[in-house]
C-alpha atoms as a PDB file:
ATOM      1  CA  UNK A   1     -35.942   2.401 -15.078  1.00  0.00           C
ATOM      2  CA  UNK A   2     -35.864   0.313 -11.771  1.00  0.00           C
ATOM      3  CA  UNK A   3     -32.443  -0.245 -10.290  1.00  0.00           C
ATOM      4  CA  UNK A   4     -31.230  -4.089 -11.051  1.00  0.00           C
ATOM      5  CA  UNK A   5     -30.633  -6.197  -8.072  1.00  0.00           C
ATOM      6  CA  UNK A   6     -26.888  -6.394  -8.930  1.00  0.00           C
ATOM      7  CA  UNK A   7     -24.657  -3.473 -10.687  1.00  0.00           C
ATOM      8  CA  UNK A   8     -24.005  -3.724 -13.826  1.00  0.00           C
ATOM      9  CA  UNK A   9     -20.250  -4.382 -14.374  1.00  0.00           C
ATOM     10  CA  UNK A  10     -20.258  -1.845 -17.280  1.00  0.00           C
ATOM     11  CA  UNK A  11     -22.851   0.919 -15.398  1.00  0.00           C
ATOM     12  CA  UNK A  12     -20.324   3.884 -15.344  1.00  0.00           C
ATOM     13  CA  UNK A  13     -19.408   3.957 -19.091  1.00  0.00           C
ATOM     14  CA  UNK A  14     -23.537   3.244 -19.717  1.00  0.00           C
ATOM     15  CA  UNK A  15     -23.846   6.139 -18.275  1.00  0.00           C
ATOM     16  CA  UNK A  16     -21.322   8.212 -19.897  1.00  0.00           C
ATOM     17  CA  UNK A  17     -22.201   7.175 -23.341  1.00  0.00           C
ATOM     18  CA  UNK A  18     -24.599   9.978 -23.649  1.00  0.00           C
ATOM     19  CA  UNK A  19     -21.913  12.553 -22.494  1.00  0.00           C
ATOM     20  CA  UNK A  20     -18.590  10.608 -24.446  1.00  0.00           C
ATOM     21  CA  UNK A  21     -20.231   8.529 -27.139  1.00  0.00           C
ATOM     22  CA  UNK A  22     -19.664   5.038 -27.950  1.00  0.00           C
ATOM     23  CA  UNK A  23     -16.004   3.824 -26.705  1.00  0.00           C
ATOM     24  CA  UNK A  24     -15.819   1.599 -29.908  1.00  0.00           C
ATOM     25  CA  UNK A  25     -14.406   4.063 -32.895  1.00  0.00           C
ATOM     26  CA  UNK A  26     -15.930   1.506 -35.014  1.00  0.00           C
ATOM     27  CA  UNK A  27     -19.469   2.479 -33.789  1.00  0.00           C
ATOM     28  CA  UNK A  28     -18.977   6.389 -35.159  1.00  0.00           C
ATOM     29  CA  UNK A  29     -17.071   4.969 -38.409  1.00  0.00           C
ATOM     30  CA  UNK A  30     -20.182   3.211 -39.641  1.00  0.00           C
ATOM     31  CA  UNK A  31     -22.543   6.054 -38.657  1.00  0.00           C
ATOM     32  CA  UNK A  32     -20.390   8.494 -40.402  1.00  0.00           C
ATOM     33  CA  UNK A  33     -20.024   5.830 -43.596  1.00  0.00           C
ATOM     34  CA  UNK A  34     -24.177   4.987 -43.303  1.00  0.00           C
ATOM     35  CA  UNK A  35     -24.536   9.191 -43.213  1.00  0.00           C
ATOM     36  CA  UNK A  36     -22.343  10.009 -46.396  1.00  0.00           C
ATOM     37  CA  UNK A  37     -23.010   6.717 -48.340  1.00  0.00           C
ATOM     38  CA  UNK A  38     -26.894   6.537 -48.114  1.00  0.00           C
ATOM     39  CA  UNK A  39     -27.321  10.274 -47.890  1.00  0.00           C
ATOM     40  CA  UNK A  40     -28.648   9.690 -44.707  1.00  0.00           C
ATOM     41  CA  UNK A  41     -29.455  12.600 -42.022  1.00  0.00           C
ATOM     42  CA  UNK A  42     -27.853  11.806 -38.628  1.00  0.00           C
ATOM     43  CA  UNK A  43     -31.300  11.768 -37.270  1.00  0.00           C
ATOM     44  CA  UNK A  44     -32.399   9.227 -39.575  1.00  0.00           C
ATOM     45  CA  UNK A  45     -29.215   6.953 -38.472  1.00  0.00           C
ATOM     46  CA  UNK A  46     -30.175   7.569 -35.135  1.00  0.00           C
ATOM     47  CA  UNK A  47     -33.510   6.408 -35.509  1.00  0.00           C
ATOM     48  CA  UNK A  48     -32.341   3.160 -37.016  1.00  0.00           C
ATOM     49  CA  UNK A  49     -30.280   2.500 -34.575  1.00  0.00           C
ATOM     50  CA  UNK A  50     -33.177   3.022 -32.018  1.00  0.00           C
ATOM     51  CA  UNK A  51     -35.269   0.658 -34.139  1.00  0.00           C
ATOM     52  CA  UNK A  52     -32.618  -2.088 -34.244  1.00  0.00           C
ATOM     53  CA  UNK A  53     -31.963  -1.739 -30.182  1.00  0.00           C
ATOM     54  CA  UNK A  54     -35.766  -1.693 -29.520  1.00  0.00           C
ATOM     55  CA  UNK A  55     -36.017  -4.613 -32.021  1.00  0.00           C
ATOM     56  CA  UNK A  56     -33.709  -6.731 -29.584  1.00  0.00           C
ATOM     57  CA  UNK A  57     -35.172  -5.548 -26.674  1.00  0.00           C
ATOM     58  CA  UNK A  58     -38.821  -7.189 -27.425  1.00  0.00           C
ATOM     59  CA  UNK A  59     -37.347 -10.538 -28.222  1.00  0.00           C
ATOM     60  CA  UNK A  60     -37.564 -13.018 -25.937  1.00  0.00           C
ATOM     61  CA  UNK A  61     -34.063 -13.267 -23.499  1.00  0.00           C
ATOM     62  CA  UNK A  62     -32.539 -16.417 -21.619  1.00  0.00           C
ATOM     63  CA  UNK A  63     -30.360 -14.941 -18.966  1.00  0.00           C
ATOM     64  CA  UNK A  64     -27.188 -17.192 -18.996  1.00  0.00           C
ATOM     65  CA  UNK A  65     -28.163 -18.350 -15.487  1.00  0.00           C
ATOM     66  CA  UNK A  66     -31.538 -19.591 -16.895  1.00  0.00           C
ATOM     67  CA  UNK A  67     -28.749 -22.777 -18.435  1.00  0.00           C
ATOM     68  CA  UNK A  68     -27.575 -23.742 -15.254  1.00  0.00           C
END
C-alpha cells in the first residue's frame, strides 16, 4: 500500500491493531456475542467483517476537502 501524502493522525494504533486488537471493547463484545449467538466460528466472523470493510471500501468516497 503506497504511503499517503500526509500521516494519518491515527497511523500508530492502525498499526498496532493487528498486535493489540481493536481499542473499542465494544468491537470484541459483539464478535464474542455474533460467535456464541449465531454459532458462528471466529473465522466466519472474521470473514464478515472483511466483507463489510471491503464493501465500504468499493463505494464511491468524497474526501471532506472535495466540499470546500
Amino acid at each position: 500500500m503506497p504511503e499517503p501524502a500526509h500521516p494519518h493522525p491515527d497511523a500508530a494504533s492502525i498499526r498496532d491493531w493487528a498486535l493489540y486488537g481493536p481499542r473499542d471493547p465494544e468491537i470484541a463484545t459483539l464478535v464474542e456475542r455474533l460467535a456464541i449467538e449465531r454459532q458462528m466460528r471466529l473465522e466466519e466472523v472474521e470473514q464478515l467483517i472483511v466483507d463489510a470493510l471491503t464493501a465500504v471500501l468499493s463505494e464511491p468516497h468524497e474526501s471532506s476537502n472535495d466540499s470546500n
